[in-house]
Protein backbone atom coordinates (compact mmCIF):
# COMPACT_ATOMS: atom_id res chain seq x y z
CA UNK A 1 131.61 27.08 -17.42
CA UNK A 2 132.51 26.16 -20.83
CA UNK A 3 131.42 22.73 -22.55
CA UNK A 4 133.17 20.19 -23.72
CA UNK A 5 131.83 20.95 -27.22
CA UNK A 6 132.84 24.55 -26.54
CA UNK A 7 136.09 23.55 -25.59
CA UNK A 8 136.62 21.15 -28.56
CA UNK A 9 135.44 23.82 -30.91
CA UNK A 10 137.68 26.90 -29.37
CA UNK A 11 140.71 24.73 -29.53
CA UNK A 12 140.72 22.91 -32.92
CA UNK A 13 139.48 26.46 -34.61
CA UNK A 14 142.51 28.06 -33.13
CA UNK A 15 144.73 25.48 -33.96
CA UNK A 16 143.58 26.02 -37.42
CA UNK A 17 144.58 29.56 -37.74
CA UNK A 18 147.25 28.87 -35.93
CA UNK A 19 148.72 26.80 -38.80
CA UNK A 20 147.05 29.39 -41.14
CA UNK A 21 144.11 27.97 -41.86
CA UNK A 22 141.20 30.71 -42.06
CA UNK A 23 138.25 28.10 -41.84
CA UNK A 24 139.42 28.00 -38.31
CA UNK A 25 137.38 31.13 -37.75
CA UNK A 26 134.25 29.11 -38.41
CA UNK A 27 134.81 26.74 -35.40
CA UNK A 28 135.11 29.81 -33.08
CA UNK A 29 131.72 31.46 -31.50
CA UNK A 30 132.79 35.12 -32.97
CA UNK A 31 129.19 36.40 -31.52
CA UNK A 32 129.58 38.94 -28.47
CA UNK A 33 128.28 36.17 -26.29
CA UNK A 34 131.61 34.39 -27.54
CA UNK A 35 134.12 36.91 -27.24
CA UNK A 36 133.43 37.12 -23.31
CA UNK A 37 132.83 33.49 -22.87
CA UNK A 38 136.05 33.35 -24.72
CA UNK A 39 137.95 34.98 -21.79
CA UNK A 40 136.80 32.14 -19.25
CA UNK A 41 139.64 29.98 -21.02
CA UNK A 42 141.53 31.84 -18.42
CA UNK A 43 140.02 30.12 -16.07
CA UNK A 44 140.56 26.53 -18.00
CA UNK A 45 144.40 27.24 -18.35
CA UNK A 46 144.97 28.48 -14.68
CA UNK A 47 145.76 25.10 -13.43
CA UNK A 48 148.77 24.63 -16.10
CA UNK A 49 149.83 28.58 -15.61
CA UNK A 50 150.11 27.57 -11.56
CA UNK A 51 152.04 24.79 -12.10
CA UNK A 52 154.89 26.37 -14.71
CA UNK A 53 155.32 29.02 -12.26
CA UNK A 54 155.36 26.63 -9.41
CA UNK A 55 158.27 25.03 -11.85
CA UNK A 56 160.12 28.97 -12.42
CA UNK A 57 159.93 29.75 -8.99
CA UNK A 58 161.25 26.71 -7.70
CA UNK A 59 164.41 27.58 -9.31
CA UNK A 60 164.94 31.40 -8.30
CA UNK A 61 165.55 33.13 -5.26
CA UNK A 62 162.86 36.44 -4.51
CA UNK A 63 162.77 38.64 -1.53
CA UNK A 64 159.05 39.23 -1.82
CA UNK A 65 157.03 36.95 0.58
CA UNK A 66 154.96 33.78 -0.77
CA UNK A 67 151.67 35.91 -0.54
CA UNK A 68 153.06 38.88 -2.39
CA UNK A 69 154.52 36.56 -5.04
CA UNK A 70 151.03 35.08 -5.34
CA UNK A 71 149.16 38.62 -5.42
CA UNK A 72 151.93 39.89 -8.07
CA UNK A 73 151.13 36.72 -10.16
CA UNK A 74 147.88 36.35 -10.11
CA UNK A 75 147.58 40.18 -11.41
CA UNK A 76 150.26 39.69 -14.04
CA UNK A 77 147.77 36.81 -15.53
CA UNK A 78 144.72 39.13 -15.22
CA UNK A 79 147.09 42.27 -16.94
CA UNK A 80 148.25 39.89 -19.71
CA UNK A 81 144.65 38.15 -20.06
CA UNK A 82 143.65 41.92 -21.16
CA UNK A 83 146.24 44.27 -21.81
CA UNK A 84 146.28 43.17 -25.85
CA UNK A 85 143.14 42.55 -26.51
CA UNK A 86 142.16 46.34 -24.98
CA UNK A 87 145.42 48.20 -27.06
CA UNK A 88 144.23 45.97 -29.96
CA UNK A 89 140.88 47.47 -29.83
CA UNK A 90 141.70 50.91 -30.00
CA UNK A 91 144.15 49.84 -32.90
CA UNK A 92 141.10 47.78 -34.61
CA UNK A 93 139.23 51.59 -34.14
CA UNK A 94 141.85 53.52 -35.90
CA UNK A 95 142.84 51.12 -38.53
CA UNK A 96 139.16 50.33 -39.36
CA UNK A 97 139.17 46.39 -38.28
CA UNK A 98 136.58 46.35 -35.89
CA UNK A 99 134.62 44.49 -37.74
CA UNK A 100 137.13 41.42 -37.68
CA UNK A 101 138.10 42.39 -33.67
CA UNK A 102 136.01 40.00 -31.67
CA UNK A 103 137.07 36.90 -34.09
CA UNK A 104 140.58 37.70 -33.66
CA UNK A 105 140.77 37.90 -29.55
CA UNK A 106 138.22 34.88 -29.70
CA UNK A 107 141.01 33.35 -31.56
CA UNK A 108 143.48 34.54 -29.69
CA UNK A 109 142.09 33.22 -26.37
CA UNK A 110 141.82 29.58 -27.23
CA UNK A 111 145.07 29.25 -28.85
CA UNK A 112 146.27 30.08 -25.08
CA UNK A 113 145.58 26.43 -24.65
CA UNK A 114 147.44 25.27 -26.88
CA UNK A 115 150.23 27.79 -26.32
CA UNK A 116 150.15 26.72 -22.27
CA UNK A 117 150.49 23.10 -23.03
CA UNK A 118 153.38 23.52 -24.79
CA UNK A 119 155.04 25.61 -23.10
CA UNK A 120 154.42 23.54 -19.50
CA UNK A 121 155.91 20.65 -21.85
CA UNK A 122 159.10 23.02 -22.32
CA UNK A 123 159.52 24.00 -18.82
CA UNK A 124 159.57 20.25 -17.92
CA UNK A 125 161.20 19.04 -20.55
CA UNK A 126 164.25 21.79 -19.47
CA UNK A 127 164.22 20.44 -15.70
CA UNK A 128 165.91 17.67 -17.37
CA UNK A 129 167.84 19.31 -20.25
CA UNK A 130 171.14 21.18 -19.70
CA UNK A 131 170.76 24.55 -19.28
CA UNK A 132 171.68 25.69 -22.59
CA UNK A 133 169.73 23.17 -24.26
CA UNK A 134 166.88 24.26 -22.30
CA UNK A 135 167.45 27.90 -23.59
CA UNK A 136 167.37 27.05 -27.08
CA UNK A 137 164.17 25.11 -26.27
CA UNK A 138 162.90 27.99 -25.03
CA UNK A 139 163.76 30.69 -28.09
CA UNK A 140 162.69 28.25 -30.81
CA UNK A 141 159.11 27.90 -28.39
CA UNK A 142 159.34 31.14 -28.62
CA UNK A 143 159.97 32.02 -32.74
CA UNK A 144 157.10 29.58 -32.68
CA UNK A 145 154.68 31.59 -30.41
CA UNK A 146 155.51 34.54 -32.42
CA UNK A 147 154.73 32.57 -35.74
CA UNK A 148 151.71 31.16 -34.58
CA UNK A 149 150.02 34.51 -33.14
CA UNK A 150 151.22 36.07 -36.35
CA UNK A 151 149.32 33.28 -38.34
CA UNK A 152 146.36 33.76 -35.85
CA UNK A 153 146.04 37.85 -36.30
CA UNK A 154 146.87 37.40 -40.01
CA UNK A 155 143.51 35.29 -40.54
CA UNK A 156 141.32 36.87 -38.32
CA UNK A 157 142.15 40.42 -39.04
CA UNK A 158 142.61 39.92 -42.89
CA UNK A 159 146.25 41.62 -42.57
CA UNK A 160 149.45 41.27 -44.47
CA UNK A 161 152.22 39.21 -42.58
CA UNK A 162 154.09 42.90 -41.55
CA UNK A 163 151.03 44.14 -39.65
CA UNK A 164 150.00 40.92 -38.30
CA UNK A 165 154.32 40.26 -37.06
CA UNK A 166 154.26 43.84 -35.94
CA UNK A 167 151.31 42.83 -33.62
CA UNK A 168 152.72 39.82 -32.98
CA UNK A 169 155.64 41.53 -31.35
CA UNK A 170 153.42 43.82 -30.10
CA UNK A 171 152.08 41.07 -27.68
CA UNK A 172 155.59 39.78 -26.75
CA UNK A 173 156.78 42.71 -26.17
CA UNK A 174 153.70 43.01 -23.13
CA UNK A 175 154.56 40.04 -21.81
CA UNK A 176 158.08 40.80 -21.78
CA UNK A 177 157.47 44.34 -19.69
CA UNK A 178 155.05 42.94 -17.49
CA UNK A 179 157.88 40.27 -16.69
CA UNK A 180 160.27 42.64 -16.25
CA UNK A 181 158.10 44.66 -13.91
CA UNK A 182 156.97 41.38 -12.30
CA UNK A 183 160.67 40.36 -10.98
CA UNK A 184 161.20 43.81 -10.00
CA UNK A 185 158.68 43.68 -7.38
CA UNK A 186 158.95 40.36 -6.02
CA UNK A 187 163.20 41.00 -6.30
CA UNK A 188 164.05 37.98 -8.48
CA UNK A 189 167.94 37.97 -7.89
CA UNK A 190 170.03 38.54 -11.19
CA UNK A 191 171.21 35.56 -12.66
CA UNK A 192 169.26 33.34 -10.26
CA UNK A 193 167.72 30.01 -12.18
């Protein structure tokens, strides 16, 4: 499991270059010992992911079965765990990053605990919120996301902000299908919240 001192480290880095700071990079273990131990803040973040679902689904009607729901979840995390950092390999190949690859999905994985924090905080806070205040909670948490991963790739990859937003997007728009997919299968209802 990961240390405390790992843990500290991995975080405050990432917050860093989240915020734009590139010294953020030396806080984060960018060996290739790192990069996989990286990928076991998956494991540290499950807890909040459960419990923001556990919040979503609370709200909507499905047709799928508790188990299936589960099963669908639980491989949507895995899928969107990996999905980016595999297409952003091949793009680190082509566009002759690799060098800079393992810092940048190091980075990328510990700013998910930041990132899961707040946005357990904005699911909560929008229990309590009217529902179009909770919306625009949720699109400027979003603009934010999208600012702070742009930040993150920006530093780690050495990029210009249109490559590092175009990734950026890249990323959302992963999530996005895989959510898309993921209420297909367990038949969210339309319009169900």
């Amino acid at each position: 499991m990961l240390s405390r001192t790992e843990i500290a480290h991995g975080v405050s880095g990432a917050w860093r270059l989240m915020w734009g700071d590139g010294g953020g990079l030396y806080m984060l273990d960018r060996t290739r010992e790192g990069f996989w131990r990286s990928f076991r803040v998956m494991l540290l973040v499950a807890p909040l992911q459960v419990l923001c679902l556990m919040i979503v689904y609370d709200r909507v009607q499905t047709i799928a079965a508790d188990s299936t729901i589960v099963l669908i979840e639980a491989l949507r995390y895995l899928i969107e765990w990996t999905a980016f950092p595999v297409i952003l390999l091949e793009i680190a190949r082509l566009a002759g990053w690799r060098g800079r690859y393992i810092g940048a999905v190091v980075a990328l994985n510990w700013a998910s605990v930041p990132v899961i924090i707040f946005s357990t905080l904005r699911l909560a806070i929008g229990e309590v919120l009217p529902s179009g205040l909770g919306s625009a909670l949720g699109l400027m948490l979003m603009g934010l996301f999208i600012y702070w991963l742009t930040r993150i790739l920006r530093e780690a990859l050495a990029l210009g902000f249109g490559q590092a937003f175009a990734l950026a997007l890249l990323n959302l728009w992963i999530s996005i299908t895989l959510e898309i997919v993921v209420d297909g299968i367990v038949g969210r209802l339309p319009g169900a919240t």
